[in-house]
PDB file of N, CA and C in Angstrom:
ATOM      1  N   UNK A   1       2.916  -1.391  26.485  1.00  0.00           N
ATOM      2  CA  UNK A   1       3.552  -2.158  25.448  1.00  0.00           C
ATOM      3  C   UNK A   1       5.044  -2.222  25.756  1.00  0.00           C
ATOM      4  N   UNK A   2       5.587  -3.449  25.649  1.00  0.00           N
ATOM      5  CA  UNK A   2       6.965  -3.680  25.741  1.00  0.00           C
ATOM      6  C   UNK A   2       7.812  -2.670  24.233  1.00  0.00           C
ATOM      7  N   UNK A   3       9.237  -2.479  24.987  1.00  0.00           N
ATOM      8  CA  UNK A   3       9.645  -1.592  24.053  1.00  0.00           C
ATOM      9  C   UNK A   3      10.042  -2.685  22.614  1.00  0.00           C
ATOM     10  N   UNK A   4      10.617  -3.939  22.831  1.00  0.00           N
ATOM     11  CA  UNK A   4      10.562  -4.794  21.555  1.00  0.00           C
ATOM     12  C   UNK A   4       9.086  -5.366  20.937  1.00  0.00           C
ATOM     13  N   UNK A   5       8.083  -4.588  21.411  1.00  0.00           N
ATOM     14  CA  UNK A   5       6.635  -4.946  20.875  1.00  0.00           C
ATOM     15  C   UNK A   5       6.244  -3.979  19.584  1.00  0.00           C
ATOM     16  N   UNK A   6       7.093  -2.708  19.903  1.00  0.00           N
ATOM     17  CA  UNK A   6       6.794  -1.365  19.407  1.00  0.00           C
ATOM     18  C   UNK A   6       6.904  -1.505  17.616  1.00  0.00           C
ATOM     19  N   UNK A   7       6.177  -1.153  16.952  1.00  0.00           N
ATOM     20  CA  UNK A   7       5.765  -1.058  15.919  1.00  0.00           C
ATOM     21  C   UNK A   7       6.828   0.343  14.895  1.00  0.00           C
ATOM     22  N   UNK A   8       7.296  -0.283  14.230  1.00  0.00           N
ATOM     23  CA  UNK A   8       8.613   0.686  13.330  1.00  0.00           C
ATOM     24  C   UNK A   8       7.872   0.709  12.080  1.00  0.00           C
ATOM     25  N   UNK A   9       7.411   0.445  11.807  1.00  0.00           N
ATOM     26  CA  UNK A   9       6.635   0.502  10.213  1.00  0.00           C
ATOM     27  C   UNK A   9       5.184   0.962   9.978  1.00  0.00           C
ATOM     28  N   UNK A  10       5.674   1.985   8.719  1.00  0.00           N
ATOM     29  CA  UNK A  10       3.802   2.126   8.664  1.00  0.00           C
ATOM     30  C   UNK A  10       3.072   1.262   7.728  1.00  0.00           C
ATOM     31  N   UNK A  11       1.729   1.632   7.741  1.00  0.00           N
ATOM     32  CA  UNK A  11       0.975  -0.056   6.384  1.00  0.00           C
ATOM     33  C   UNK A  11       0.824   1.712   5.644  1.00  0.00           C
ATOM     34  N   UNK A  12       0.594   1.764   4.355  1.00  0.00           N
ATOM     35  CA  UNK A  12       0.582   1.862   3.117  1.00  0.00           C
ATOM     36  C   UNK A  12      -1.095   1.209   2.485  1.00  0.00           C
ATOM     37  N   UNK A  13      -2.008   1.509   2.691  1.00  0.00           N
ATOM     38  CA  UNK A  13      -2.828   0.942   2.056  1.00  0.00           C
ATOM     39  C   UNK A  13      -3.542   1.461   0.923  1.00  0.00           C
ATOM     40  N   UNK A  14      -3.677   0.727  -0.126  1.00  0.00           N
ATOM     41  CA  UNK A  14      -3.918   1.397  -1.636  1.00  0.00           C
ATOM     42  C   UNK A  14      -4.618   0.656  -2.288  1.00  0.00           C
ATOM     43  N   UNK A  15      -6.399   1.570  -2.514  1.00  0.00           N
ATOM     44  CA  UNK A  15      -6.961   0.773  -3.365  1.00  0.00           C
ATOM     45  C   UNK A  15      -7.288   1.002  -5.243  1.00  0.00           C
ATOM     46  N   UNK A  16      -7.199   0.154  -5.924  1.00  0.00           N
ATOM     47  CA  UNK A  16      -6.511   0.007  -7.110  1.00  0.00           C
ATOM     48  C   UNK A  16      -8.500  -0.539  -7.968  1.00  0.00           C
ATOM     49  N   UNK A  17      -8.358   0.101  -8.673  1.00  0.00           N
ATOM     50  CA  UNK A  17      -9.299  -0.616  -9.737  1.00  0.00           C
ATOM     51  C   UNK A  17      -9.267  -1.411 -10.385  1.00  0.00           C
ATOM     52  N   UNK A  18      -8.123  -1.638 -11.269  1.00  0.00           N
ATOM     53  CA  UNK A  18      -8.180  -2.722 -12.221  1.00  0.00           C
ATOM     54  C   UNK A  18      -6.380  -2.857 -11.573  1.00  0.00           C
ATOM     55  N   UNK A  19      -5.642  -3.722 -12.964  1.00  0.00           N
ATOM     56  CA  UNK A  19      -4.474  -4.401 -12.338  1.00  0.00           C
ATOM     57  C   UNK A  19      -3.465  -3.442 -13.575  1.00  0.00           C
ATOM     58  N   UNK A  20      -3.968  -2.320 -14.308  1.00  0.00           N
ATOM     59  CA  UNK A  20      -2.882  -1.484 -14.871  1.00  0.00           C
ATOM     60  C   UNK A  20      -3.256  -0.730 -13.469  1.00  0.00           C
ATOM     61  N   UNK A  21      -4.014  -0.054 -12.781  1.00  0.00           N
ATOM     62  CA  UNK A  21      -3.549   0.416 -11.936  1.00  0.00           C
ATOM     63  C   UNK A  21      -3.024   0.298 -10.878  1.00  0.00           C
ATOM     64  N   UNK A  22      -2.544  -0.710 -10.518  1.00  0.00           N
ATOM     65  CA  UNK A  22      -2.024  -1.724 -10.017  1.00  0.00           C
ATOM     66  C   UNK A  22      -0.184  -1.603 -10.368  1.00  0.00           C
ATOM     67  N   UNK A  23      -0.126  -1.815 -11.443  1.00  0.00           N
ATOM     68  CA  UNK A  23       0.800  -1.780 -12.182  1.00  0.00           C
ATOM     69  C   UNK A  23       1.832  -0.259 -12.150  1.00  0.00           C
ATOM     70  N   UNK A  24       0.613   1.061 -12.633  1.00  0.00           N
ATOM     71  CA  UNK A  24       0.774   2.346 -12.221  1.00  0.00           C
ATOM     72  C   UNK A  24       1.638   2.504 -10.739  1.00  0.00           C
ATOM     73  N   UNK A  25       1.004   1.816  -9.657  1.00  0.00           N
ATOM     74  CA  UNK A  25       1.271   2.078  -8.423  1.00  0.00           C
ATOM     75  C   UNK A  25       2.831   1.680  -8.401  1.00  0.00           C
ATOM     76  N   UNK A  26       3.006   0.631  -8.521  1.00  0.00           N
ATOM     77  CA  UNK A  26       4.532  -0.040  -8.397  1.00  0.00           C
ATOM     78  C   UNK A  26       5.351   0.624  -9.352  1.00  0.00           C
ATOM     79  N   UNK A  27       5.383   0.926 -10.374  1.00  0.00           N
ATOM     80  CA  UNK A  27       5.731   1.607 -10.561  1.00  0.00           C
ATOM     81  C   UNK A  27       6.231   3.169 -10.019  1.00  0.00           C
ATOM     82  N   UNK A  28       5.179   3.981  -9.678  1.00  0.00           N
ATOM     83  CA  UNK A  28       5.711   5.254  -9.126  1.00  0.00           C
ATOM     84  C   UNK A  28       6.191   4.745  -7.551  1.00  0.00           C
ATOM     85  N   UNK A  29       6.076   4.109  -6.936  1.00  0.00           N
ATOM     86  CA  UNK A  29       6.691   3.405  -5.508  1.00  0.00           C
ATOM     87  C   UNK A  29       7.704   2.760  -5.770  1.00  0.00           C
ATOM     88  N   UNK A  30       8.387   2.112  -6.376  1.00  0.00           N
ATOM     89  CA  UNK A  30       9.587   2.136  -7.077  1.00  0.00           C
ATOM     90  C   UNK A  30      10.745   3.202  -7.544  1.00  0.00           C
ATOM     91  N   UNK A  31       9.717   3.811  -7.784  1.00  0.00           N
ATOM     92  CA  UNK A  31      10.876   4.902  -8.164  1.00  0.00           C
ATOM     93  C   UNK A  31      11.347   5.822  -7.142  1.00  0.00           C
ATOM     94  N   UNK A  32      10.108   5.629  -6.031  1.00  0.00           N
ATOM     95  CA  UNK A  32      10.309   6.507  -4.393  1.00  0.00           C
ATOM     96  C   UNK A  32      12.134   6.021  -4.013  1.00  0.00           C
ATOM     97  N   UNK A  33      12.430   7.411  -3.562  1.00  0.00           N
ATOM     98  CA  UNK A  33      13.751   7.324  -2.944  1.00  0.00           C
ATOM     99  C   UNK A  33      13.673   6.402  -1.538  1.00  0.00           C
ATOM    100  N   UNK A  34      14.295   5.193  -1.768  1.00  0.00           N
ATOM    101  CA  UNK A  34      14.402   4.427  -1.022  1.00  0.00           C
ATOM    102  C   UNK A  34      14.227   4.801   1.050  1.00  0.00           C
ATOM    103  N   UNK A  35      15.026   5.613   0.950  1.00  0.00           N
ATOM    104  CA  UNK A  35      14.710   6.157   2.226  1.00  0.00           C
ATOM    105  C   UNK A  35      13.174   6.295   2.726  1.00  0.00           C
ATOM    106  N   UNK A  36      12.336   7.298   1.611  1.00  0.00           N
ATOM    107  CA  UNK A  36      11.096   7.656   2.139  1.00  0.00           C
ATOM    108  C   UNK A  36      10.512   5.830   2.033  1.00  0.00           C
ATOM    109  N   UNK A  37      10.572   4.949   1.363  1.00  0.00           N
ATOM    110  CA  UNK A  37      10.117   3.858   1.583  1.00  0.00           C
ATOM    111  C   UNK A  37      10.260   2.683   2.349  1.00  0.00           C
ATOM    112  N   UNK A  38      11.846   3.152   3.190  1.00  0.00           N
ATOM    113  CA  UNK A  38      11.891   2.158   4.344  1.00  0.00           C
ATOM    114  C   UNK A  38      11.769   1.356   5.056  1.00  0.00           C
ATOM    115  N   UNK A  39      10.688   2.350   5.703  1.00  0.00           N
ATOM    116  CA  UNK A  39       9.635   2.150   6.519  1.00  0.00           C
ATOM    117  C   UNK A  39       8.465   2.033   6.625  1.00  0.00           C
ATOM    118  N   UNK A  40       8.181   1.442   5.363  1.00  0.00           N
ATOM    119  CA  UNK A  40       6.493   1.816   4.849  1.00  0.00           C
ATOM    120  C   UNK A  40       6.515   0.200   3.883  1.00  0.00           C
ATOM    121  N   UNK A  41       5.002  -0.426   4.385  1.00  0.00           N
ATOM    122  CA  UNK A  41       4.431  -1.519   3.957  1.00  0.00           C
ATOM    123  C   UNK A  41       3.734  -1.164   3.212  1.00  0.00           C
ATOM    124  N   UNK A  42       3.658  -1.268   1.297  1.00  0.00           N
ATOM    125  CA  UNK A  42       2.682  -1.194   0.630  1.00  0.00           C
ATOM    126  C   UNK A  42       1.835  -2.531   0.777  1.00  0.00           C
ATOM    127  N   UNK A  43       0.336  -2.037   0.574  1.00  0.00           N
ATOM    128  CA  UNK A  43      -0.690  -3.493   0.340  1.00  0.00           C
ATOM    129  C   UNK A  43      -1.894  -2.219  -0.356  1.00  0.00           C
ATOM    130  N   UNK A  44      -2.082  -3.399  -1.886  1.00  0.00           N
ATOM    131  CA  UNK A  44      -2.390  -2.631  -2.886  1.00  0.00           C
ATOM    132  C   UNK A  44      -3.536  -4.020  -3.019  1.00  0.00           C
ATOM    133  N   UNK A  45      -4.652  -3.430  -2.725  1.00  0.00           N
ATOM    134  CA  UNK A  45      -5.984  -4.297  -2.981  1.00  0.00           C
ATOM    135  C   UNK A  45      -6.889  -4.019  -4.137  1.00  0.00           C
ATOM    136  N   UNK A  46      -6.537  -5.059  -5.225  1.00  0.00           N
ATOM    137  CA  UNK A  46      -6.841  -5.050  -6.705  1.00  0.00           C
ATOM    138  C   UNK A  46      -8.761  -5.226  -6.326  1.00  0.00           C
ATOM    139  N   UNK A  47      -9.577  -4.493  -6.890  1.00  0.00           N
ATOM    140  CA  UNK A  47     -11.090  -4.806  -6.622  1.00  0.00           C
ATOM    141  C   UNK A  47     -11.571  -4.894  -7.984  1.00  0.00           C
ATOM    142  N   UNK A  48     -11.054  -4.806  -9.275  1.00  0.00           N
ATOM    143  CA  UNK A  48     -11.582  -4.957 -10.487  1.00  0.00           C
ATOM    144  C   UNK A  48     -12.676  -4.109 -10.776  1.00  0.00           C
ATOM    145  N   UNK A  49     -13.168  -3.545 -10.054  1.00  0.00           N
ATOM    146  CA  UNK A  49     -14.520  -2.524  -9.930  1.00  0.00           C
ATOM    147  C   UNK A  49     -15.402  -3.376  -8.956  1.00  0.00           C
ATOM    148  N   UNK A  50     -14.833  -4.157  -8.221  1.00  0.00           N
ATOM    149  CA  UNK A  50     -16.179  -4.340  -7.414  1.00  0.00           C
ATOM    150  C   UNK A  50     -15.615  -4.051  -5.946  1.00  0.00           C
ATOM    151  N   UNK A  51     -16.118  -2.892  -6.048  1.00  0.00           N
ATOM    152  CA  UNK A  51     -15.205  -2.410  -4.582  1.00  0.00           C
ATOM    153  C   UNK A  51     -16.572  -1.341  -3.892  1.00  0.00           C
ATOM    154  N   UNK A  52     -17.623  -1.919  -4.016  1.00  0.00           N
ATOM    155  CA  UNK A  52     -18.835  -1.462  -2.894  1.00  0.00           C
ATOM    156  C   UNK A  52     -18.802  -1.206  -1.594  1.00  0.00           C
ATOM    157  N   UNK A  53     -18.491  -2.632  -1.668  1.00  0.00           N
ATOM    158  CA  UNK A  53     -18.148  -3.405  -0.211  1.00  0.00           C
ATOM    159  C   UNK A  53     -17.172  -2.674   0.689  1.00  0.00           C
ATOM    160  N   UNK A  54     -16.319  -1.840  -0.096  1.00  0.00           N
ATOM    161  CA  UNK A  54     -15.323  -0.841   0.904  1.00  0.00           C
ATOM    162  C   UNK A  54     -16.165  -0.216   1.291  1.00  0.00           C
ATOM    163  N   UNK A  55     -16.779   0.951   0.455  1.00  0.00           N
ATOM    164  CA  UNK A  55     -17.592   2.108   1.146  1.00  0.00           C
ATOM    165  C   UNK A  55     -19.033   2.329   1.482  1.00  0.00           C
ATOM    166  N   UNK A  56     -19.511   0.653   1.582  1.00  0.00           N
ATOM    167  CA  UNK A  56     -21.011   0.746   2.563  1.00  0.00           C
ATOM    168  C   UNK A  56     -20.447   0.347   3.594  1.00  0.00           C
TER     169      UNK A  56
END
């Protein structure tokens, strides 16, 4: 891998039940001291309860 290919960020992935928890999340990630969040991509996948399909 080229050194300008190199990857600086981590993904953050967060799965959420409904959209207060959703809500919950941004919240406490918000309030993260900017530093620890930098470098970090939240992606917060709302499933409403139909979230099977993740864990078969």
């Amino acid at each position: 891998m080229a050194p300008e290919d190199a990857w600086v960020k981590q993904i953050l992935s967060v799965v959420a039940y409904g959209p207060m928890h959703k809500e919950s999340l941004l919240t406490a990630y918000a309030a993260l001291d900017p530093a620890v969040k930098a470098d970090t991509i939240l992606v917060i996948t709302v499933t409403d309860g139909d979230d099977a399909f993740i864990y078969n």
